[in-house]
Protein backbone atom coordinates (compact mmCIF):
# COMPACT_ATOMS: atom_id res chain seq x y z
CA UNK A 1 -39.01 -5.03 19.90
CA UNK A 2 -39.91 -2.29 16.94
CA UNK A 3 -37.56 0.68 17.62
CA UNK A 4 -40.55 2.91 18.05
CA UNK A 5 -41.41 0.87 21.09
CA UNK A 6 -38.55 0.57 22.59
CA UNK A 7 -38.26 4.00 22.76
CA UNK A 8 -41.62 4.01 25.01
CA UNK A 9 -40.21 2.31 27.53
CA UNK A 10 -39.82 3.74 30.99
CA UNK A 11 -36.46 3.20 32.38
CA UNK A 12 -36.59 6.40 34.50
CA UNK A 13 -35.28 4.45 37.08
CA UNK A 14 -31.87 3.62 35.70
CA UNK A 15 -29.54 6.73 36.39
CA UNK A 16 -25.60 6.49 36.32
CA UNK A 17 -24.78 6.08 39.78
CA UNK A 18 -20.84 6.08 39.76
CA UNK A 19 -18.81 7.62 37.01
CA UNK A 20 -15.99 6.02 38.17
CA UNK A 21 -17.15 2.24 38.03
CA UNK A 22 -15.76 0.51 35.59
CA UNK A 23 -17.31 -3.14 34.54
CA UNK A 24 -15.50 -4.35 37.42
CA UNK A 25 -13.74 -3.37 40.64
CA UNK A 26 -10.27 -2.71 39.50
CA UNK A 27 -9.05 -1.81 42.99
CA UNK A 28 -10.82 -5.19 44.58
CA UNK A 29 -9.17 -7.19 41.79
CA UNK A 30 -5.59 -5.69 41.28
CA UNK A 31 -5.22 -6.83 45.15
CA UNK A 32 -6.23 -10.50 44.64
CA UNK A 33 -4.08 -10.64 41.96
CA UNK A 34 -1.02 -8.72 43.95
CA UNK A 35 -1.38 -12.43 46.19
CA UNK A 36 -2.58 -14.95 43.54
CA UNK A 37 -0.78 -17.60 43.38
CA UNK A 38 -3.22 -19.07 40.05
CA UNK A 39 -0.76 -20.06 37.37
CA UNK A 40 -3.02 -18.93 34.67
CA UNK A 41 -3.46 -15.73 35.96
CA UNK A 42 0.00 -15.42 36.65
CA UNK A 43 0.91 -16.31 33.26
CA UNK A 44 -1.60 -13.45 31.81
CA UNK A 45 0.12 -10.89 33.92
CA UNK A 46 3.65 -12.24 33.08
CA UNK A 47 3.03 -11.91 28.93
CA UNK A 48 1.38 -8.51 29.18
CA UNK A 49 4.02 -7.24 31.77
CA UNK A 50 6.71 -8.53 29.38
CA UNK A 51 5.39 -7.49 25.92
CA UNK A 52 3.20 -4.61 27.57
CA UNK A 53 3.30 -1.93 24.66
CA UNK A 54 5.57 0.87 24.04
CA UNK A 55 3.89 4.35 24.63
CA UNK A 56 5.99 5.63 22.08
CA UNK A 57 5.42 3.30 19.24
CA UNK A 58 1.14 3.82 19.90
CA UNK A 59 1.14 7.36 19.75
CA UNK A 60 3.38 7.38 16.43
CA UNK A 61 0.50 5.47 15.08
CA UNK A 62 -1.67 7.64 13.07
CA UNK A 63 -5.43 7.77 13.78
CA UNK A 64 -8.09 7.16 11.35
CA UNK A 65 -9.75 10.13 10.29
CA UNK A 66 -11.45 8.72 6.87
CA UNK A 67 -13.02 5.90 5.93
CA UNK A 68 -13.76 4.53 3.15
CA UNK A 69 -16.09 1.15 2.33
CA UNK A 70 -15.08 -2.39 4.10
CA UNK A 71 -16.23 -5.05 2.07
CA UNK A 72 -18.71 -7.75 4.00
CA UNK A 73 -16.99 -10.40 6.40
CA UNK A 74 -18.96 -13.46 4.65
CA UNK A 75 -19.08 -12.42 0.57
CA UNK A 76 -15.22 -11.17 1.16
CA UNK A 77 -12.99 -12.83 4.36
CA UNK A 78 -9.47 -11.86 3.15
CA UNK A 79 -10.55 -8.32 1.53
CA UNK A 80 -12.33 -7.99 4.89
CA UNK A 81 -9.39 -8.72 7.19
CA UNK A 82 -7.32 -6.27 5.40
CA UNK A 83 -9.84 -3.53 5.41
CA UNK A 84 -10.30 -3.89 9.32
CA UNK A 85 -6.68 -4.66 10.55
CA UNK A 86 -5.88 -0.73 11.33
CA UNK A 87 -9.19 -0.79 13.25
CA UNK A 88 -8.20 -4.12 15.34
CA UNK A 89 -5.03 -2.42 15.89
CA UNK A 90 -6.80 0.27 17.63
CA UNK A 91 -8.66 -2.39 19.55
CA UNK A 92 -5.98 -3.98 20.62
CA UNK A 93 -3.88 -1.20 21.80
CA UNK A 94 -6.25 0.18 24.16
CA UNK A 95 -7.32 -3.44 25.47
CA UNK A 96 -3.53 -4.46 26.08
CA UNK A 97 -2.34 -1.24 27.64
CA UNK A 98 -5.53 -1.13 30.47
CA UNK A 99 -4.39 -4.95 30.83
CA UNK A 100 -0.97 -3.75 31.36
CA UNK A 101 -2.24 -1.19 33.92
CA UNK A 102 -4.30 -4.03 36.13
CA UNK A 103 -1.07 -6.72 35.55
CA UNK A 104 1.69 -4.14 36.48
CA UNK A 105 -0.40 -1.52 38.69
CA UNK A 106 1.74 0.86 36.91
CA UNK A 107 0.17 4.25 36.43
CA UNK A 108 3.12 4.87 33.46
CA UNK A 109 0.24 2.23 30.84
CA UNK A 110 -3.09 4.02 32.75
CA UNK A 111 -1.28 8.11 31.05
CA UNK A 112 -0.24 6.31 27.96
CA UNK A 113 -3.54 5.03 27.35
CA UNK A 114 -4.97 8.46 28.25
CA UNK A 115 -2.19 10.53 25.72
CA UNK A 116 -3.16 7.60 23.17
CA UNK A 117 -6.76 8.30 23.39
CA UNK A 118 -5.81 11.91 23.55
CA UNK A 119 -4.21 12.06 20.39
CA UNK A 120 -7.03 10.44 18.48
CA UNK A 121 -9.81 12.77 19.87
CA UNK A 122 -7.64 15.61 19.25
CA UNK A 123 -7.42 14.42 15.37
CA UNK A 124 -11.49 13.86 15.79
CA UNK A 125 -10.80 10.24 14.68
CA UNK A 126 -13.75 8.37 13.39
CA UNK A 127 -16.34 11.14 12.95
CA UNK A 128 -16.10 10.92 9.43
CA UNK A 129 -17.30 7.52 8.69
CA UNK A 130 -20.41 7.37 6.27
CA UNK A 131 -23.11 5.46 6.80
CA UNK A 132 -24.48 3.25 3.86
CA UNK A 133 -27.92 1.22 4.84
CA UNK A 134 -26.68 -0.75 1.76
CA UNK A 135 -23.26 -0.88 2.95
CA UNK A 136 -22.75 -0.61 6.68
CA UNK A 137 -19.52 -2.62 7.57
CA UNK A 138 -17.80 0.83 8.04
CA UNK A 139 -20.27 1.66 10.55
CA UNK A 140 -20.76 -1.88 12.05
CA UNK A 141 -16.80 -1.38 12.87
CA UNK A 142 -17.26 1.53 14.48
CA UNK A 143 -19.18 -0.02 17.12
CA UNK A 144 -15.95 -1.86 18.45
CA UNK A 145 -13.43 0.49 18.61
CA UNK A 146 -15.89 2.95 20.63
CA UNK A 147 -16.64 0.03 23.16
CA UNK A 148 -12.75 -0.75 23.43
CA UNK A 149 -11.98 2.74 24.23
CA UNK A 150 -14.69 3.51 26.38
CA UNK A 151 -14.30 0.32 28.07
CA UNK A 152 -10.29 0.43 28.62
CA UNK A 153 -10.49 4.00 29.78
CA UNK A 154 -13.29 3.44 32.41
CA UNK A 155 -9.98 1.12 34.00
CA UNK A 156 -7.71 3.70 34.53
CA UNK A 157 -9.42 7.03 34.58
CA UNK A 158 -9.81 6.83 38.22
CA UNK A 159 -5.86 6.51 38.26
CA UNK A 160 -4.67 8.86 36.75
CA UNK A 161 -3.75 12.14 38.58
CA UNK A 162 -3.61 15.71 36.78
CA UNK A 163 -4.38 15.51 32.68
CA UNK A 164 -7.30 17.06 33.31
CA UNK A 165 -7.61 18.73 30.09
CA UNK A 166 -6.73 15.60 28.08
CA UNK A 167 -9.41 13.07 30.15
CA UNK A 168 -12.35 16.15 29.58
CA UNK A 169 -10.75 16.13 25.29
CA UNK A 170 -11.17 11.95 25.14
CA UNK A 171 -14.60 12.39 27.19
CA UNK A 172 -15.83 14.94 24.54
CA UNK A 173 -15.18 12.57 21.57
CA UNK A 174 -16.31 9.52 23.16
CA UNK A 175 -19.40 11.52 24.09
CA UNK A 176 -19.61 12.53 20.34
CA UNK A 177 -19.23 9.57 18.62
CA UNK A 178 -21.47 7.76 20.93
CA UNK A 179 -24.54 10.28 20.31
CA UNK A 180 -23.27 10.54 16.23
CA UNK A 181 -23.17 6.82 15.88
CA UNK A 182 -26.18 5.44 17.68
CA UNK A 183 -28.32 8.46 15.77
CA UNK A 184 -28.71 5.26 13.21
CA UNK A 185 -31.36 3.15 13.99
CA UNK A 186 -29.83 0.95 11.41
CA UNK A 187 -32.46 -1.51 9.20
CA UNK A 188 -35.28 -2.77 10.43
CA UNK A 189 -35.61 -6.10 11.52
CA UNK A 190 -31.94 -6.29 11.04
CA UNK A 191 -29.09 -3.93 12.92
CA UNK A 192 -32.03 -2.06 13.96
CA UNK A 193 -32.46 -4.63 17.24
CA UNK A 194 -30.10 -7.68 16.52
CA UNK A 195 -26.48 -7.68 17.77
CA UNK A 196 -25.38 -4.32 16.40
CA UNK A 197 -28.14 -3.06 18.54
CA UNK A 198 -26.63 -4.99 21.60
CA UNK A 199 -22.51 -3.97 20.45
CA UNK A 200 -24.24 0.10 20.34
CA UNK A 201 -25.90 -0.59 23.74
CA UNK A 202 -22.45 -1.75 25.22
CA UNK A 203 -20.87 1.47 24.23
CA UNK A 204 -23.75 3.89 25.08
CA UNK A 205 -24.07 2.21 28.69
CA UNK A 206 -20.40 2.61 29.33
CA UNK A 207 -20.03 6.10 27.37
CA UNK A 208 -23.05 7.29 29.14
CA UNK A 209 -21.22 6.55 32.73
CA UNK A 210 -18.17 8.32 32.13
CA UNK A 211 -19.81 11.65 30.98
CA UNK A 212 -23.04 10.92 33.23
CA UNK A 213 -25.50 11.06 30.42
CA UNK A 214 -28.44 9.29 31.85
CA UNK A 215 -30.15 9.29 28.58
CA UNK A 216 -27.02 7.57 26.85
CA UNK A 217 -27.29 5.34 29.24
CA UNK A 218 -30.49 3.91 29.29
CA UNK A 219 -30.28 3.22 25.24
CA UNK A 220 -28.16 1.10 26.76
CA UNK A 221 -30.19 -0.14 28.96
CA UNK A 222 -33.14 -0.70 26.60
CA UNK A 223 -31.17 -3.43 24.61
CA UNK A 224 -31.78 -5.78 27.49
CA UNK A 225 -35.21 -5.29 27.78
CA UNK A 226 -35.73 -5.57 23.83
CA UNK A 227 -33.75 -8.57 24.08
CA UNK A 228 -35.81 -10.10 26.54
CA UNK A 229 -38.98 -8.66 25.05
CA UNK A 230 -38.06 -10.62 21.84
CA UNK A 231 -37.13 -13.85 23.34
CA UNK A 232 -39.09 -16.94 22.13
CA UNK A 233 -40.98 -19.53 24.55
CA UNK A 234 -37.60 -21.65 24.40
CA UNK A 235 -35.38 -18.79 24.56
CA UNK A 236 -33.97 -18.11 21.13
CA UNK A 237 -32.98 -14.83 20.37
CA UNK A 238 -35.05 -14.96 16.96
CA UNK A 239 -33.16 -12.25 15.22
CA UNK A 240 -29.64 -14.66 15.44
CA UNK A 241 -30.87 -17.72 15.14
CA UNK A 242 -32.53 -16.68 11.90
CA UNK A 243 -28.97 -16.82 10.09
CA UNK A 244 -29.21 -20.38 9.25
CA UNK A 245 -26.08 -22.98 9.39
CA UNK A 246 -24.50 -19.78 11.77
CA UNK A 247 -27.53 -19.76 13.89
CA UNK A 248 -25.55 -21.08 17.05
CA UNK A 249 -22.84 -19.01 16.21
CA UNK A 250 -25.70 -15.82 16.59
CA UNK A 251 -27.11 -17.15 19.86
CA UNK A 252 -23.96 -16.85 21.43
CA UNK A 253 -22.82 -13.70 19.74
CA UNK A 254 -25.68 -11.55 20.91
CA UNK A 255 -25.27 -13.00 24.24
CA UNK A 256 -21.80 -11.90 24.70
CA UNK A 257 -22.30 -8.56 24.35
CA UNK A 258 -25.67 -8.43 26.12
CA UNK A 259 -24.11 -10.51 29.34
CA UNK A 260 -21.10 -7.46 28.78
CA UNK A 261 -23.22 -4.84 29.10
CA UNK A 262 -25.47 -6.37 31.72
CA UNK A 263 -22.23 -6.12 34.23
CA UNK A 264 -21.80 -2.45 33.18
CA UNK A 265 -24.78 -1.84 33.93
CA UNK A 266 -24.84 -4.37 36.81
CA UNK A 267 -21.72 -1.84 38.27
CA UNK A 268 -24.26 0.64 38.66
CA UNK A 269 -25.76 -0.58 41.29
CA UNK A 270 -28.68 -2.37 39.38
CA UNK A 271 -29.46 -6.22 39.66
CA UNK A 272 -29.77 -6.55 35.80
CA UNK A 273 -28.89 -9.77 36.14
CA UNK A 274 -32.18 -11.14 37.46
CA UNK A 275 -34.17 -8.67 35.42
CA UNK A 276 -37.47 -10.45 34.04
CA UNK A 277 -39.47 -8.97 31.66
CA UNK A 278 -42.04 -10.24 29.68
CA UNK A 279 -41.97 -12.97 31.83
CA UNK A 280 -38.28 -13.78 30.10
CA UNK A 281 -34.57 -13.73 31.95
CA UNK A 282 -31.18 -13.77 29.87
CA UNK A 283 -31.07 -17.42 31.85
CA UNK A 284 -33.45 -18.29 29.06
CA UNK A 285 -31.51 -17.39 26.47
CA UNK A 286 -28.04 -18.84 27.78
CA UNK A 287 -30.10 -22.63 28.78
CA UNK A 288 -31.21 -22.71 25.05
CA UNK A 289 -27.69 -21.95 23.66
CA UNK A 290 -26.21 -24.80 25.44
CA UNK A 291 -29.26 -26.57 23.97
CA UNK A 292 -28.54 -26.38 20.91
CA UNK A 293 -24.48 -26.80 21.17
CA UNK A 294 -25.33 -30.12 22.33
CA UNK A 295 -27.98 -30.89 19.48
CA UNK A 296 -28.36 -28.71 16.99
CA UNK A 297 -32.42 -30.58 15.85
CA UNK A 298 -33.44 -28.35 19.21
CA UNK A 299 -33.24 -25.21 16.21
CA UNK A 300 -36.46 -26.76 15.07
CA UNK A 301 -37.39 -24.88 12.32
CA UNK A 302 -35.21 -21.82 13.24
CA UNK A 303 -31.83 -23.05 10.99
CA UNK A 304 -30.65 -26.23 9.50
CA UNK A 305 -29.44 -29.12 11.68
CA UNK A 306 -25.80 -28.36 9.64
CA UNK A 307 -24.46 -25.44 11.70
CA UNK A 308 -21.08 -23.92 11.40
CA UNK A 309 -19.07 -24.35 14.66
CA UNK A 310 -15.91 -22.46 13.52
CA UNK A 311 -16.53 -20.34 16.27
CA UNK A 312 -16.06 -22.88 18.86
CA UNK A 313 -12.07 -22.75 18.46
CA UNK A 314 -12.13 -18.52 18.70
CA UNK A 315 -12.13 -18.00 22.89
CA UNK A 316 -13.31 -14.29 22.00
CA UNK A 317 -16.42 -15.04 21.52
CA UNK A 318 -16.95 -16.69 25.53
CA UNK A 319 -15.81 -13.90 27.15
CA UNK A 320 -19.17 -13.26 28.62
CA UNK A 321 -18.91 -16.94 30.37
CA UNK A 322 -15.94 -15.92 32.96
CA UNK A 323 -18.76 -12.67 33.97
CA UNK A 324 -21.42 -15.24 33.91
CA UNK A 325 -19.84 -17.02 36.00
CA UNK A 326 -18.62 -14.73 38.14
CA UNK A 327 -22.32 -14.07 39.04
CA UNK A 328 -23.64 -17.69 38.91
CA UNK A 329 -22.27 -21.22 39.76
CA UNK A 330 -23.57 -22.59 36.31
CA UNK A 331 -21.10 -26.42 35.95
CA UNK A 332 -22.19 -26.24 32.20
CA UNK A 333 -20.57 -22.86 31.63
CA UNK A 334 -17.63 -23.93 33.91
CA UNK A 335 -17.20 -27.27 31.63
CA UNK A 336 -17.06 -25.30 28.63
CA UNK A 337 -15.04 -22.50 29.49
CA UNK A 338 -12.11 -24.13 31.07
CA UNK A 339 -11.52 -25.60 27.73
CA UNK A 340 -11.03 -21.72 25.76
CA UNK A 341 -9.03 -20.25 28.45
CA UNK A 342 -7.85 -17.64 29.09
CA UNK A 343 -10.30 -15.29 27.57
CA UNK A 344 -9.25 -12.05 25.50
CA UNK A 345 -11.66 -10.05 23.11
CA UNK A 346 -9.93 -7.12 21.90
CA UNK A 347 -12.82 -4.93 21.94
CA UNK A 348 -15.52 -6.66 24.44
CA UNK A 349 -13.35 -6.17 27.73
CA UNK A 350 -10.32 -6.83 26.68
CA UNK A 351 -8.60 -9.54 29.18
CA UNK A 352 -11.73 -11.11 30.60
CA UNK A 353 -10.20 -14.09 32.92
CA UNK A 354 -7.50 -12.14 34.30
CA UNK A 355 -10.25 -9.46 35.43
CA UNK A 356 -13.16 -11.77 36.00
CA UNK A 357 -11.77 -15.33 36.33
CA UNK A 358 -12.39 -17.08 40.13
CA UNK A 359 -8.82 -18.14 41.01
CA UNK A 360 -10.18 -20.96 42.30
CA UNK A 361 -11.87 -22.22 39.16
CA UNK A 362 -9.27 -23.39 36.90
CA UNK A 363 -5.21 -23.52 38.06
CA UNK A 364 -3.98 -24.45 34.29
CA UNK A 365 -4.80 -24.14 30.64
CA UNK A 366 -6.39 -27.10 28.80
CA UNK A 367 -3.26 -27.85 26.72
CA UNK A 368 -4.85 -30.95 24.78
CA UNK A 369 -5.24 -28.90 21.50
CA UNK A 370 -7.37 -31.43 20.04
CA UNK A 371 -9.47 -32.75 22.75
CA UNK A 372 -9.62 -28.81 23.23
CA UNK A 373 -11.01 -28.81 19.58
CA UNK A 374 -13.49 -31.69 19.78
CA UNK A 375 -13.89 -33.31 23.27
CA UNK A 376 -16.00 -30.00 24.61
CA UNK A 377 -18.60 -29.74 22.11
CA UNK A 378 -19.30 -33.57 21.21
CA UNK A 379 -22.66 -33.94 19.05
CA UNK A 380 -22.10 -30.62 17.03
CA UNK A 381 -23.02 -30.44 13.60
CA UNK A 382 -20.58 -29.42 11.29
C-alpha cells in the first residue's frame, strides 16, 4: 500500500483505550507463574533471578548520543556486529531487567529500569542519528532500541510508585523519538512499507499508548492494514518474499513483528486478530509461510527454490508463535515452536515464553541439538 494511501485510511475508530496495558497482562501472568510448577518456565525465572542485572553496572553505562554510519548486515557481517553491539546492549538491558521484574516481582528491577531509561532521556540519547536514504542502517537500528524500551517500560510503569518526574522525562523522549523517527517515510517500495514499516509500527503503537497519542497510534495501526492490503492471493507478503534465496527468511520476519504489534494493539481492546481487509487475514500470511518451510517450489516465481534457512536455528525470530498461539490452537505452530524454546528477542518483547507460553504446552526443552537443527524443518532447501 503506497504511503500516500495509507495515510487515507480511516482508522478513527482505533483510540488508546488503557495507558497502562502492556502487550500482556502482567498482573494475570506474574500469578500463574507465582504457582507454576512448568520446568521451563521455572528455569527462565531461575537464570534471570540469578544473573538478573546489576542497577549499578547499567546506569554506569554511557548512552549513545552520536552516531555515526553502520555498515550493511549482508555486504559487511563482522563490521556490522561490531557497529551494533552497544545498541544490542541497550536492548538487552531493558528486555532482561522487565524480565527480572515479572520472574522476581521485585519492584527494586521495575525503578532500575525506570532510572536506566531516565538517564538516557536525560542525555537525549539517540536524537542525533542521521538519516541517509543511501545509508540507513543507523536509522534501521533505531527502530529496535525504541521498541525495547517502550515495550519493557509498558511492564513496569504501572509498578512503580512515586518517580513521577523521571516516568513523565522517559515519556517525553520516547514520545520524541517516536514522532522524529517515523517522520521518514523511508524508500519507496522498500522501508517505506516492508518490515521497517512493520518494526516503526510496533514502536508507534506501543509509544502512542503510554503518552495516549491516538494519532501515534494508529500509524501503528495502519501497518496491519497495509500489510493485509498488500497480501497476494496465496498470502505472500510480496515486499519479503522478493529478497530471493532469504525470501522465507522475510515471510517470517515481517510476520513477527506484525503478529507483535497485533497483541499491542489487541491489549487495547481491539480484535485485530481477526481483522480482514481486502478480503485478506494475517492467517493468510502465516498458512503460506509454513507453505513454503515445507517446500520451498510453493515461492513460484517469487525467489529461487535455494533458500537460506540460517534463520531456522535463531529462536528470536519465532517469538510471535508463543502470541500466536496464545490466541489460536494452530498444531503446526505448536510442532515447530516446541523445538526453539524458550523464546527471547532482545528487542521484540523480550522473554516471550515466560510471558506468553501456555504452561500446559510444553514441560521441557527439546535438548536433541541436532534433531533440533534438522528434524523440524525436513524438506528445506538449503
Amino acid at each position: 500500500m503506497p504511503r500516500d494511501e495509507r495515510k487515507e485510511l480511516d482508522l478513527s475508530e482505533y483510540r488508546v483505550t488503557d495507558t497502562d496495558a502492556s502487550y500482556f497482562d502482567v498482573e494475570a501472568r506474574m500469578e500463574l507463574l507465582r504457582n507454576t510448577d512448568n520446568s521451563i518456565l521455572l528455569q527462565e525465572m531461575e537464570i534471570l533471578t540469578s544473573s538478573a542485572p546489576s542497577c549499578q553496572q547499567q546506569l554506569s553505562y554511557k548512552p549513545i548520543t552520536t552516531r555515526g554510519g553502520i555498515p550493511g548486515y549482508y555486504p559487511s557481517p563482522e563490521e556490522w556486529e561490531l557497529a551494533t553491539e552497544p545498541l544490542f546492549a541497550f536492548e538487552d538491558s531493558v528486555s532482561k531487567l522487565a524480565g527480572a521484574f515479572v520472574a522476581s516481582q521485585d519492584t527494586y528491577y521495575a525503578e532500575c529500569l525506570v532510572r536506566y531509561l531516565h538517564h538516557w532521556a536525560e542525555e537525549k540519547a539517540l536524537t542525533t542519528f542521521v538519516f541517509d536514504s543511501n545509508d540507513p542502517q543507523a536509522w534501521f537500528a533505531s527502530e529496535s532500541m525504541m521498541f525495547a524500551a517502550a515495550m519493557a517500560y509498558s511492564i513496569v510503569r504501572p509498578y512503580v510508585e512515586d518517580m513521577e518526574e523521571e516516568r513523565a522525562e522517559v515519556e517525553k523522549w520516547l514520545h520524541g523519538l517516536a514522532l522524529q523517527h517515523s517522520a521518514f517515510p523511508g524508500q519507496p517500495e522498500e522501508s517505506c512499507c516492508n518490515n521497517h514499516f512493520y518494526r516503526r509500527a510496533l514502536y508507534a503503537s506501543m509509544i502512542g499508548i503510554l503518552v495516549e497519542d491516538d494519532e501515534l497510534f494508529r500509524f501503528g495501526v495502519s501497518a496491519i492494514y497495509s500489510a493485509l492490503h498488500d497480501l497476494t492471493e496465496n498470502g505472500a507478503l510480496p515486499l519479503e518474499v522478493s529478497r530471493g534465496r532469504r525470501a522465507t527468511h522475510y515471510q517470517n520476519y515481517g510476520i513477527n513483528y506484525l503478529i507483535t504489534n497485533m497483541q499491542v494493539i489487541q491489549r487495547q481492546g481491539y480484535d485485530i486478530f481477526e481483522l480482514e481487509y481486502e478480503g485478506n487475514t494475517i492467517h493468510e500470511a502465516v498458512d503460506f509461510l509454513f507453505e513454503i518451510l515445507d517446500d520451498p517450489a510453493a515461492l513460484g516465481d517469487y525467489a529461487p527454490r535455494e533458500q537460506y534457512t540460517g534463520f531456522l536455528k535463531d529462536p528470536q525470530y519465532f517469538t510471535w508463535m508463543d502470541i500466536y498461539l496464545s490466541h489460536y490452537d494452530d498444531p503446526r505452530v505448536a510442532n515447530f515452536v516446541q523445538r526453539v524454546r524458550p523464546l527471547y528477542n532482545r528487542s521484540a518483547g523480550g522473554f516471550i515464553s515466560l510471558y506468553f507460553m501456555d504452561p500446559e504446552a510444553q514441560q521441557h526443552v527439546y535438548l536433541d541439538e541436532k534433531r533440533r537443527r534438522t528434524e523440524a524443518f525436513r524438506g528445506l532447501g538449503n
